[in-house]
C-alpha atoms as a PDB file:
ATOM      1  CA  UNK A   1     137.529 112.578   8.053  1.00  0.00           C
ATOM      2  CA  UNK A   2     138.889 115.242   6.079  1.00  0.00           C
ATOM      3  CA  UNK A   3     141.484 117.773   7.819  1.00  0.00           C
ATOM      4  CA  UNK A   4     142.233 121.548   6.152  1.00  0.00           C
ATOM      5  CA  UNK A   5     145.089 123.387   7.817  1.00  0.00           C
ATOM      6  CA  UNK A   6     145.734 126.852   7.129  1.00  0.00           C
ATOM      7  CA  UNK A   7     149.286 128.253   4.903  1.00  0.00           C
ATOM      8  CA  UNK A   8     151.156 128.255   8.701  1.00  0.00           C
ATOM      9  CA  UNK A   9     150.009 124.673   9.536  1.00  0.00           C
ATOM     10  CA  UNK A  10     147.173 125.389  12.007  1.00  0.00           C
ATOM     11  CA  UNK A  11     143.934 122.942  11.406  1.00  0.00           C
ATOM     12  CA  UNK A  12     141.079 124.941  10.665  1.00  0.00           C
ATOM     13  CA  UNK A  13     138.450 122.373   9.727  1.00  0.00           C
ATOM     14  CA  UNK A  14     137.832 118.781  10.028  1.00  0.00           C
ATOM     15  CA  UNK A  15     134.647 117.160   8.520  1.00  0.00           C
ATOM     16  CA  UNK A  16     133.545 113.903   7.223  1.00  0.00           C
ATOM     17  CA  UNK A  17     134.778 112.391   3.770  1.00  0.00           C
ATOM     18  CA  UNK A  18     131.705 111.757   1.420  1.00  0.00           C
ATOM     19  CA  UNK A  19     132.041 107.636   0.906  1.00  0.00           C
ATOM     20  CA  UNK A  20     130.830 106.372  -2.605  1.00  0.00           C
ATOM     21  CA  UNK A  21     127.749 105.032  -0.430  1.00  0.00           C
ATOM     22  CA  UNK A  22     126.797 108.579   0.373  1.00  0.00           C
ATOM     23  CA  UNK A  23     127.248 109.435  -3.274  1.00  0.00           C
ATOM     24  CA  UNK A  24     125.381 106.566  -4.137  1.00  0.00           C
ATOM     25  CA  UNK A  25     122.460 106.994  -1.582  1.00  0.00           C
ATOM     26  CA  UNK A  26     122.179 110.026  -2.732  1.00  0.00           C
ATOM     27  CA  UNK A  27     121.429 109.637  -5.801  1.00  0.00           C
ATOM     28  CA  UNK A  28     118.997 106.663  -5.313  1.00  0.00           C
ATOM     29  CA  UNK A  29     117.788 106.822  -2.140  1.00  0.00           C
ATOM     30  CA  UNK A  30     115.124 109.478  -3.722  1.00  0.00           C
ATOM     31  CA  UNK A  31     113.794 108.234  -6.664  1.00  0.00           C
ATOM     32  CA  UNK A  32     113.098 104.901  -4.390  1.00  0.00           C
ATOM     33  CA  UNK A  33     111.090 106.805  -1.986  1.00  0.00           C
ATOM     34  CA  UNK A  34     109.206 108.723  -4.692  1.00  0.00           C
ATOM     35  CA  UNK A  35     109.195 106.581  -7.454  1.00  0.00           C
ATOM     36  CA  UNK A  36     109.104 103.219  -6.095  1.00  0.00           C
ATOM     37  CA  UNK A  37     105.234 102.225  -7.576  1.00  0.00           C
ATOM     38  CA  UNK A  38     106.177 103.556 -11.268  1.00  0.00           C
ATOM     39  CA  UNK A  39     107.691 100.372 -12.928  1.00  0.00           C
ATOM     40  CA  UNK A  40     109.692 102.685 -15.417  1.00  0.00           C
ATOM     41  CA  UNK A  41     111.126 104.472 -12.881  1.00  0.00           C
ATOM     42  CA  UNK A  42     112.169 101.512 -11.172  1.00  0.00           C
ATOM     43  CA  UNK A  43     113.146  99.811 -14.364  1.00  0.00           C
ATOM     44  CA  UNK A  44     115.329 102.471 -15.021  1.00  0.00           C
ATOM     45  CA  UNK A  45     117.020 102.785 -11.900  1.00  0.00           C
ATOM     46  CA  UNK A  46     118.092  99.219 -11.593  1.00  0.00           C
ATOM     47  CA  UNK A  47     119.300  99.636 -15.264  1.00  0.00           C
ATOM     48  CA  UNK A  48     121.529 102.855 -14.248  1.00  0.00           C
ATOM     49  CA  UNK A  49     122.505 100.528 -11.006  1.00  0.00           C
ATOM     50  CA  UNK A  50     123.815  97.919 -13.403  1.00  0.00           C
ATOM     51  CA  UNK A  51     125.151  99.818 -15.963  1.00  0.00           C
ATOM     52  CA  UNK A  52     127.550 101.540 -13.323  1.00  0.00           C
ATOM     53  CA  UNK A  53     128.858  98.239 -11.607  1.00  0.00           C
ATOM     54  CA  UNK A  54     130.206  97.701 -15.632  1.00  0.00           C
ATOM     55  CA  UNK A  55     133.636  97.860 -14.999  1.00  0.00           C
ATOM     56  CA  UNK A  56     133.800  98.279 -11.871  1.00  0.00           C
ATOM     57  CA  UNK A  57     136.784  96.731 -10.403  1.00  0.00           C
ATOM     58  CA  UNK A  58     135.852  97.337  -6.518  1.00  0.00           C
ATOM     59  CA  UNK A  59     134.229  94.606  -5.007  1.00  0.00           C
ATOM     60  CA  UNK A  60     132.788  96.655  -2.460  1.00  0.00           C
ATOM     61  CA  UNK A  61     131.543  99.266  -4.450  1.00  0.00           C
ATOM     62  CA  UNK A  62     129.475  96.709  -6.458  1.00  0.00           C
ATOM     63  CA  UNK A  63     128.033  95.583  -3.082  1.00  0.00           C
ATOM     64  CA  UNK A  64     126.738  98.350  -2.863  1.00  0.00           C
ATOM     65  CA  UNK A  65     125.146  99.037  -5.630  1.00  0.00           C
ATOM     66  CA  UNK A  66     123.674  95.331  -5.353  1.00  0.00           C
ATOM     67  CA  UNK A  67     122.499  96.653  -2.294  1.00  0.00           C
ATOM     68  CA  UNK A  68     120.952  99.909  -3.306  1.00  0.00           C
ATOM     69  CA  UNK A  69     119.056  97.302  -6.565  1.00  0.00           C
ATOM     70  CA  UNK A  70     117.709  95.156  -3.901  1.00  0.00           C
ATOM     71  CA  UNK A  71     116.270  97.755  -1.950  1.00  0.00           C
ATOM     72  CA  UNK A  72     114.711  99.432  -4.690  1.00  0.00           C
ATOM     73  CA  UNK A  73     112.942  96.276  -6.028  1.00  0.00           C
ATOM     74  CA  UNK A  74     111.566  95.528  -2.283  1.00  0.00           C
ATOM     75  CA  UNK A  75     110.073  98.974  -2.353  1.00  0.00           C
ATOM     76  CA  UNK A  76     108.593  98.084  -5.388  1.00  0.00           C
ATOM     77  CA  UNK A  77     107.027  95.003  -4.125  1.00  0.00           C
ATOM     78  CA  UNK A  78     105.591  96.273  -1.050  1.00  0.00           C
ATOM     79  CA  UNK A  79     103.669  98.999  -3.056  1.00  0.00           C
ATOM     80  CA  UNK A  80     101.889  96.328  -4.019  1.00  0.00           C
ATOM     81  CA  UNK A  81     100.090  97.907  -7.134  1.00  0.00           C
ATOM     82  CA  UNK A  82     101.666  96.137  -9.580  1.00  0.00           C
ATOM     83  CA  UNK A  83     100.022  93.680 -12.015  1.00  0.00           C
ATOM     84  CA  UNK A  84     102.008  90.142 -12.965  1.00  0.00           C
ATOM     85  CA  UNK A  85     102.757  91.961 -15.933  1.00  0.00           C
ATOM     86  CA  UNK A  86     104.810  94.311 -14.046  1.00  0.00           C
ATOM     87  CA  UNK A  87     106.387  92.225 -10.957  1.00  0.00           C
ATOM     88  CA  UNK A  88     108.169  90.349 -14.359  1.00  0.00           C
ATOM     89  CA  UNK A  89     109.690  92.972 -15.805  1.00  0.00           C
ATOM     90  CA  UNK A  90     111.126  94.175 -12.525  1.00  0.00           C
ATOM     91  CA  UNK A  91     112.598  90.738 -12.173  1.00  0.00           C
ATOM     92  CA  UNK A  92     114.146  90.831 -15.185  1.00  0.00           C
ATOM     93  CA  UNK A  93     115.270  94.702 -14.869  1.00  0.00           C
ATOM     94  CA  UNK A  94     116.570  93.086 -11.492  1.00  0.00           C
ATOM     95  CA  UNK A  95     117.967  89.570 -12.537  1.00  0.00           C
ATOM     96  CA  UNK A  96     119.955  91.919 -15.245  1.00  0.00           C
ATOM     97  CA  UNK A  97     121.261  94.439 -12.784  1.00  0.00           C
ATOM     98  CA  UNK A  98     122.627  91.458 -10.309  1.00  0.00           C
ATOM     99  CA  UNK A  99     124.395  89.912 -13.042  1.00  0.00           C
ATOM    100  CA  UNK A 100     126.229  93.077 -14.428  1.00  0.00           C
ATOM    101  CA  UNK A 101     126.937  93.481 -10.808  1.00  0.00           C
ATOM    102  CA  UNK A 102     128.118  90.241 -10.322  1.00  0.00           C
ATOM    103  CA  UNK A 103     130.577  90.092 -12.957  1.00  0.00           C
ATOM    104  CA  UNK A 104     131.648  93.663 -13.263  1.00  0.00           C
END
């Protein structure tokens, strides 16, 4: 929670912090719902997932992120549409992600 007081001290407003989940959900969270059975949308988000847990020194933060990969290859699968062709190269988008994720 965030707290704002007013120049004699008063509190004026309280309201919740935005976590790096929220930022993070709300970035992804979409294109997962609407993108989910286009393999280069999905391709592309587990790339972006990846590419942002480079670095990253916050264990927790790269959980989540791992998390956020996961789910979007699951919504992938359960689409169902996808040839062999394409399950592969979202294993390998994913298998890529994980490991940047892994090693940040």
């Amino acid at each position: 929670m965030i707290a704002r007081h007013d120049e004699a001290g008063l509190l004026r407003v309280i309201a919740p912090a935005t976590t790096f989940e929220d930022i993070v959900a709300s970035g992804v969270d979409p294109i997962r719902r609407h993108g989910a059975g286009h393999v280069d949308v999905v391709t592309a988000v587990l790339d972006v997932l990846g590419r942002a847990g480079t670095g990253c020194n916050d264990a927790g933060r790269r959980r989540v992120l791992s998390r956020h990969a996961a789910e979007v290859r699951k919504a992938f699968e359960a689409r169902g549409k996808g040839s062999a062709r394409d399950l592969d190269m979202i294993d390998t988008a994913f298998r890529c992600a994980v490991e940047r994720l892994a090693s940040g």
